[in-house]
PDB file of N, CA and C in Angstrom:
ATOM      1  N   UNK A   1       3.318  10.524  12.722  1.00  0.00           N
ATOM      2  CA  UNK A   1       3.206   9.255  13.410  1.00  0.00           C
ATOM      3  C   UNK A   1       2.386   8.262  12.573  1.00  0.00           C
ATOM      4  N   UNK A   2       1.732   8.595  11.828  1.00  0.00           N
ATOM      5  CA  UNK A   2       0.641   8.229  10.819  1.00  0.00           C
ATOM      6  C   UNK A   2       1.228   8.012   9.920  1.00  0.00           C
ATOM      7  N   UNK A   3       1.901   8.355   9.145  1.00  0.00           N
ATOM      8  CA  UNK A   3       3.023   7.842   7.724  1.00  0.00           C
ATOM      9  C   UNK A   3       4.260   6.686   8.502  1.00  0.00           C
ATOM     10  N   UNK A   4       4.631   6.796   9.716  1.00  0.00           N
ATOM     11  CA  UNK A   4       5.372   6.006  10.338  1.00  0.00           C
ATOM     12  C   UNK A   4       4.800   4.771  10.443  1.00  0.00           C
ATOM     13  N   UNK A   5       3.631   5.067  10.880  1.00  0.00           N
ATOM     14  CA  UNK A   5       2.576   3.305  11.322  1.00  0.00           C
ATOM     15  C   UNK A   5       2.404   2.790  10.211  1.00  0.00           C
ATOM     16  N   UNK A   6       2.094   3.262   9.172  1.00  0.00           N
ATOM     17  CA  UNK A   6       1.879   2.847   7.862  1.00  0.00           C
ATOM     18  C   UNK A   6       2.861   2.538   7.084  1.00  0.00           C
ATOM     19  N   UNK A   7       4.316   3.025   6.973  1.00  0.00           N
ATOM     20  CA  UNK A   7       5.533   2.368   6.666  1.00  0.00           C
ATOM     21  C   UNK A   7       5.789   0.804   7.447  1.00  0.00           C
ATOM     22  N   UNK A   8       5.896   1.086   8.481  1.00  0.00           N
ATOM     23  CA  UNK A   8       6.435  -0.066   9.523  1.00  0.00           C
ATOM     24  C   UNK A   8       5.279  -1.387   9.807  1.00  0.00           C
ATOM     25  N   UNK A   9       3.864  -0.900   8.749  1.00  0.00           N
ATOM     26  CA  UNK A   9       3.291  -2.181   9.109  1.00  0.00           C
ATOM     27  C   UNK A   9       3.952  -3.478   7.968  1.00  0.00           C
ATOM     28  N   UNK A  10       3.581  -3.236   7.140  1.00  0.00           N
ATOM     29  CA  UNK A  10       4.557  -4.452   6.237  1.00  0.00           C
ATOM     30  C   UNK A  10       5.601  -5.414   6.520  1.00  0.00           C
ATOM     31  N   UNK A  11       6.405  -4.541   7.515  1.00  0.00           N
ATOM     32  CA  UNK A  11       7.649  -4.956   8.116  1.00  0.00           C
ATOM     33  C   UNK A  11       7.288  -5.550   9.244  1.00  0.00           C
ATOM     34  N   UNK A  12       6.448  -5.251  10.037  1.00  0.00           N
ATOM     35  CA  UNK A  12       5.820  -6.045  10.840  1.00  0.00           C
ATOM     36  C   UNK A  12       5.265  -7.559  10.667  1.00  0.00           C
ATOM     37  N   UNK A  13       4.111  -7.021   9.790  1.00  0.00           N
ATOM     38  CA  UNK A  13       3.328  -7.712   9.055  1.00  0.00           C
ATOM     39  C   UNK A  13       4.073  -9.396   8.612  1.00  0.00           C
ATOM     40  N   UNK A  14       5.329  -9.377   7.914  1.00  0.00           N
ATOM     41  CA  UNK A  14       6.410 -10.132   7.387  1.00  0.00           C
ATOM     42  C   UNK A  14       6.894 -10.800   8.678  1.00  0.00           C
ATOM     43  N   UNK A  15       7.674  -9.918   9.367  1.00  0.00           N
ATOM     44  CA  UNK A  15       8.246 -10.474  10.547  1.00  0.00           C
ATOM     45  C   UNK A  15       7.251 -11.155  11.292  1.00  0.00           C
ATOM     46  N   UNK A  16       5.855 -11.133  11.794  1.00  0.00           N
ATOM     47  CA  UNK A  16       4.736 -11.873  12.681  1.00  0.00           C
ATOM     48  C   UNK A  16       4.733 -13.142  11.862  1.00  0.00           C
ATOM     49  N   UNK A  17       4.333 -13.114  10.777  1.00  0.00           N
ATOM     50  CA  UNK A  17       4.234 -14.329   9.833  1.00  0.00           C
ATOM     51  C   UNK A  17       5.144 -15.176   9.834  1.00  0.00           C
ATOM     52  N   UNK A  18       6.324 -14.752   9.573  1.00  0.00           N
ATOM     53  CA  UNK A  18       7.562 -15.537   9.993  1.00  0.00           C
ATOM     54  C   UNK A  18       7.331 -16.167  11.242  1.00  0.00           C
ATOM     55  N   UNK A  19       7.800 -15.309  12.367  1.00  0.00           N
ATOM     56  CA  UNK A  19       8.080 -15.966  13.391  1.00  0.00           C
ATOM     57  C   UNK A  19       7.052 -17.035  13.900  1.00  0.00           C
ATOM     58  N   UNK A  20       5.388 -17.157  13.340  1.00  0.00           N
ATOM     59  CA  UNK A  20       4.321 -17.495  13.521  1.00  0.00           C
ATOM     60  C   UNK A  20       4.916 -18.642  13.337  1.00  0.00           C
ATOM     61  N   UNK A  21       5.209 -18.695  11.691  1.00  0.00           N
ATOM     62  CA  UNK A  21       5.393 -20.017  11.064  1.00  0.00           C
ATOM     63  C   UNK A  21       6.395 -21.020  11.490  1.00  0.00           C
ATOM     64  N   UNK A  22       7.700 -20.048  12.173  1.00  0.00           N
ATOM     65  CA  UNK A  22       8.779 -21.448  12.767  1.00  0.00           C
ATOM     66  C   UNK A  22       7.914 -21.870  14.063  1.00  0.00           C
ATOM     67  N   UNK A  23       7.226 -20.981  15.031  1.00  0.00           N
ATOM     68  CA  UNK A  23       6.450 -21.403  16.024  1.00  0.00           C
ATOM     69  C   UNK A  23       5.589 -22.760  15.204  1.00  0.00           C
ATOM     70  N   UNK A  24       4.782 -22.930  14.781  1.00  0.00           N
ATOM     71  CA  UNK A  24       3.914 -23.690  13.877  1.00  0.00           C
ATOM     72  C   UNK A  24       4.569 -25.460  14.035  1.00  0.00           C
ATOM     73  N   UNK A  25       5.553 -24.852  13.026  1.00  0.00           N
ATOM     74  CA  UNK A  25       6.707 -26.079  12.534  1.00  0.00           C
ATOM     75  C   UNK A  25       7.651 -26.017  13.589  1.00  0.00           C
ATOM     76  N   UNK A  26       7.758 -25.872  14.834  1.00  0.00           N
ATOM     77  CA  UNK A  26       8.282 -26.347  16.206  1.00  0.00           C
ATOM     78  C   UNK A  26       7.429 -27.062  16.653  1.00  0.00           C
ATOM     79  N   UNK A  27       6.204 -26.872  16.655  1.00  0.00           N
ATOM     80  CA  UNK A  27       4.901 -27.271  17.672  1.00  0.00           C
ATOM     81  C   UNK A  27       4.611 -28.349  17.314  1.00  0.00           C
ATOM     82  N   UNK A  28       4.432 -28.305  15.666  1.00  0.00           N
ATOM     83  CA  UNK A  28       3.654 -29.298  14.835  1.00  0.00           C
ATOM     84  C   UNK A  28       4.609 -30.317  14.016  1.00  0.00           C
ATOM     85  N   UNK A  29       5.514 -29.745  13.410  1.00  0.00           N
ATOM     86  CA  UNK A  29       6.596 -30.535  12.562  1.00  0.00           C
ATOM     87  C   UNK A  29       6.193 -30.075  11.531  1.00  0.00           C
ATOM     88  N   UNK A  30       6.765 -30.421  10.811  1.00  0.00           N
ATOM     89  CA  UNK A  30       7.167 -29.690   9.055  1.00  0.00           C
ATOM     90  C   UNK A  30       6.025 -30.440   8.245  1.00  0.00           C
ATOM     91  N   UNK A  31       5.011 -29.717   7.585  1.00  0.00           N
ATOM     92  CA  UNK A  31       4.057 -30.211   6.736  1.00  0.00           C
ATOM     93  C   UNK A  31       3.727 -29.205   6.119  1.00  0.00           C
ATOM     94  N   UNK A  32       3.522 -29.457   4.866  1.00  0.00           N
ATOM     95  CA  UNK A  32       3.367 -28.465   4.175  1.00  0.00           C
ATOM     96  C   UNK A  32       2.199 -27.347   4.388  1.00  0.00           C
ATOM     97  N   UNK A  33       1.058 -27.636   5.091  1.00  0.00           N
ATOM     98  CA  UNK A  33       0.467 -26.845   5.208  1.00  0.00           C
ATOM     99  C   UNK A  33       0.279 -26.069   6.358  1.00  0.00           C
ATOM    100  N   UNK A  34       1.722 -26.498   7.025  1.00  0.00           N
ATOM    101  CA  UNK A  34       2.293 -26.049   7.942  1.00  0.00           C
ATOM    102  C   UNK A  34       3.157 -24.433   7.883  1.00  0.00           C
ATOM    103  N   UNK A  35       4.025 -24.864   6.651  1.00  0.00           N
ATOM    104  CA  UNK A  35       4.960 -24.033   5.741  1.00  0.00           C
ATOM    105  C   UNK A  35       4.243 -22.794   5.333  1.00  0.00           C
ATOM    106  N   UNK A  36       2.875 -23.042   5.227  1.00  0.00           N
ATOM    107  CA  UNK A  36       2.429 -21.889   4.507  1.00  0.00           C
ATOM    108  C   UNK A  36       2.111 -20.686   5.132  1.00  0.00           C
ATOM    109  N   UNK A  37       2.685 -20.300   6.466  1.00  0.00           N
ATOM    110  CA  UNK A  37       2.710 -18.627   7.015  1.00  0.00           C
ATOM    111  C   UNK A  37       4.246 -18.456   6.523  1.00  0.00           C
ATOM    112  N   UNK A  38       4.947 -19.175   6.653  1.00  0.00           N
ATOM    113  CA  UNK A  38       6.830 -18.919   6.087  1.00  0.00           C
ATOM    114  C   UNK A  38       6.873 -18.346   4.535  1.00  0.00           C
ATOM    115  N   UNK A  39       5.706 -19.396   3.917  1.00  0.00           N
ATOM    116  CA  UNK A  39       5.921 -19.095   1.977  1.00  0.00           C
ATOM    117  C   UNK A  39       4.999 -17.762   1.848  1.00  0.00           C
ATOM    118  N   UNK A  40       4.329 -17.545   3.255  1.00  0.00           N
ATOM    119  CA  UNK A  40       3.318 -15.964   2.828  1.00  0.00           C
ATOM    120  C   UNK A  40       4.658 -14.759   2.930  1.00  0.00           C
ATOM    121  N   UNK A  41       5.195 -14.719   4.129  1.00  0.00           N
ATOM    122  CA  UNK A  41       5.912 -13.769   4.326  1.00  0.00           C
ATOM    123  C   UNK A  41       7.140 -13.696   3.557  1.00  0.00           C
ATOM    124  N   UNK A  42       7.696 -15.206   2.794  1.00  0.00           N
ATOM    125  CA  UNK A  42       8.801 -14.574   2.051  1.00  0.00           C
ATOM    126  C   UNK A  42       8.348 -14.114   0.821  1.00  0.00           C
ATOM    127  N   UNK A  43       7.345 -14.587   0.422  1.00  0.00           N
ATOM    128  CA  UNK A  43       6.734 -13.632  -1.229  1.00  0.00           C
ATOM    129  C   UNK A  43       6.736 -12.907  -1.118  1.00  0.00           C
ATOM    130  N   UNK A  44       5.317 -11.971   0.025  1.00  0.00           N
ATOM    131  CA  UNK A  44       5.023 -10.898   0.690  1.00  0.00           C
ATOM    132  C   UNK A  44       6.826 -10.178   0.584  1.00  0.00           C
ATOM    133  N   UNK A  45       7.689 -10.563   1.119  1.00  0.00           N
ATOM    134  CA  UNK A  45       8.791  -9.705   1.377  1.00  0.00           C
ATOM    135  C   UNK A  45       9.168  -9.200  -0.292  1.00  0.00           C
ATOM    136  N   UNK A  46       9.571 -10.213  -0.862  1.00  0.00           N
ATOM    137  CA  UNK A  46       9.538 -10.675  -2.280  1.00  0.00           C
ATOM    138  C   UNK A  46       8.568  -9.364  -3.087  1.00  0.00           C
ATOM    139  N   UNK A  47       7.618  -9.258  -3.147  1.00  0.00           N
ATOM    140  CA  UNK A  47       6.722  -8.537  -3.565  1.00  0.00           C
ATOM    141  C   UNK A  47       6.707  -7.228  -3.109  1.00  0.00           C
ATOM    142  N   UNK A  48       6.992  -6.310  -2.258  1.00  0.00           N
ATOM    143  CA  UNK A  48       7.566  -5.197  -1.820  1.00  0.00           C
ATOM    144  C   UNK A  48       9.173  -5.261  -1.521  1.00  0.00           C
ATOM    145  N   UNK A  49      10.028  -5.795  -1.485  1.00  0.00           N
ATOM    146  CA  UNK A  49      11.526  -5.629  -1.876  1.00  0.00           C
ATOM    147  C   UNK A  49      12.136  -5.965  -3.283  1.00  0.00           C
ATOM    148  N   UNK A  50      11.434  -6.583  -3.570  1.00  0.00           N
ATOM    149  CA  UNK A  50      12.226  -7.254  -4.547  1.00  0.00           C
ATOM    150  C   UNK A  50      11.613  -6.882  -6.004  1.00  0.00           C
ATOM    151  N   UNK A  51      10.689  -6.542  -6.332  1.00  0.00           N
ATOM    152  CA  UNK A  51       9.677  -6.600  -7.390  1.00  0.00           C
ATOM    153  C   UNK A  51       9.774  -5.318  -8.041  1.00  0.00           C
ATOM    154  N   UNK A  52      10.015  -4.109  -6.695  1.00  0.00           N
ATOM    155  CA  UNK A  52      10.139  -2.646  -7.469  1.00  0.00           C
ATOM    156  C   UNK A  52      11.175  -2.460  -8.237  1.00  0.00           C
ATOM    157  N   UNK A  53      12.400  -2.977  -7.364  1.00  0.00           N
ATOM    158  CA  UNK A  53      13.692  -3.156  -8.136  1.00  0.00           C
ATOM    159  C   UNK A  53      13.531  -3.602  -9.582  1.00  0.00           C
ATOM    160  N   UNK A  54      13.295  -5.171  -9.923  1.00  0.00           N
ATOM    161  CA  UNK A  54      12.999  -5.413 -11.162  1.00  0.00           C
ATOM    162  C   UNK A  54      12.083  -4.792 -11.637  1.00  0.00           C
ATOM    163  N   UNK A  55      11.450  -4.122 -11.150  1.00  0.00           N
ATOM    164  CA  UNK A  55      10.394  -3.474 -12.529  1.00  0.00           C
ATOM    165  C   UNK A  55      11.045  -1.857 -12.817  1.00  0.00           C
ATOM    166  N   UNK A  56      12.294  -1.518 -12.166  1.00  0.00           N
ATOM    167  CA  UNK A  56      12.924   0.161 -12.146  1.00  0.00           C
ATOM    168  C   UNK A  56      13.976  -0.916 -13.229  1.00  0.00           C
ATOM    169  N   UNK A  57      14.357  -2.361 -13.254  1.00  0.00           N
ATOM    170  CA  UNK A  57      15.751  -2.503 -14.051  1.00  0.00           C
ATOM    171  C   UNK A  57      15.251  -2.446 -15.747  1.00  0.00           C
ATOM    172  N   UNK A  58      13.879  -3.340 -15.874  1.00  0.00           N
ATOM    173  CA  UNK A  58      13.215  -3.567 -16.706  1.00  0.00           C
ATOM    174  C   UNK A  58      13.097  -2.329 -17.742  1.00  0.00           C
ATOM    175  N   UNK A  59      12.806  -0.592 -16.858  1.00  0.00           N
ATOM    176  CA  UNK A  59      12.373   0.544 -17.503  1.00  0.00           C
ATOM    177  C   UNK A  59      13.537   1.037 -17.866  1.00  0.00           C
ATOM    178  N   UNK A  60      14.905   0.768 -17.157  1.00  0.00           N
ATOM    179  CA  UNK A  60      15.986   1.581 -17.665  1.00  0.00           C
ATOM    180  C   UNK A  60      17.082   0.748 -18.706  1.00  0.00           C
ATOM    181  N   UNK A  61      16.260  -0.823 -19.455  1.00  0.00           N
ATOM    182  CA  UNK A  61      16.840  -1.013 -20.482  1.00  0.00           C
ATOM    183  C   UNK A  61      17.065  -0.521 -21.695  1.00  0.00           C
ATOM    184  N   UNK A  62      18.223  -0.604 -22.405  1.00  0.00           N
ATOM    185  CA  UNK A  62      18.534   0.109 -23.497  1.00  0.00           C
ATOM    186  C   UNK A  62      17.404  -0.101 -24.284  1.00  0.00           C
ATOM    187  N   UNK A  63      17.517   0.618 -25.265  1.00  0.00           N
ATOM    188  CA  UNK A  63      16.580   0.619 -26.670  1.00  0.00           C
ATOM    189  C   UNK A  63      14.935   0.431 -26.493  1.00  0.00           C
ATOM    190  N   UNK A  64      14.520   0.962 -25.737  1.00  0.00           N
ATOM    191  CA  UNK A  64      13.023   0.565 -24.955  1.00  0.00           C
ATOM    192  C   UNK A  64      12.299   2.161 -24.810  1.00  0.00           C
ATOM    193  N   UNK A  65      11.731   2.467 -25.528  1.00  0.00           N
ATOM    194  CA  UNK A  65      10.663   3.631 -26.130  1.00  0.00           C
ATOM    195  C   UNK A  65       9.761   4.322 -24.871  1.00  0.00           C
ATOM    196  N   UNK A  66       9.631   4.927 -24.676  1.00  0.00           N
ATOM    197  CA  UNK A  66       9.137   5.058 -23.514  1.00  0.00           C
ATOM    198  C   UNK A  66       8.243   6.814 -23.878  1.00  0.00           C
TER     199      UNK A  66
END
């Protein structure tokens, strides 16, 4: 249950931020420092989805010494 809570917080974590941020920019209107729970959670997503990938494509280029 303990490796479960700890997987699923990130995903959480992302999704609260999000939804925080369109709440925000409904309430308030679009300003940039408004934007900034939306630009946390898509990096944040960005940075655990996206980042391992490129750094597994990076290691399995040809001619690269390892």
């Amino acid at each position: 249950m303990a490796v479960g809570c700890l997987v699923a917080f990130p995903a959480v974590l992302i999704l609260v931020f999000f939804v925080e941020g369109i709440r925000v920019i409904r309430h308030e209107g679009v300003k940039p420092s408004n934007l900034l729970s939306i630009l946390f959670s898509v990096l944040l997503y960005g940075y655990l989805a996206i980042w391992p990938t490129v750094g597994n494509l990076q290691k399995n280029t040809p001619g690269t010494c390892v």
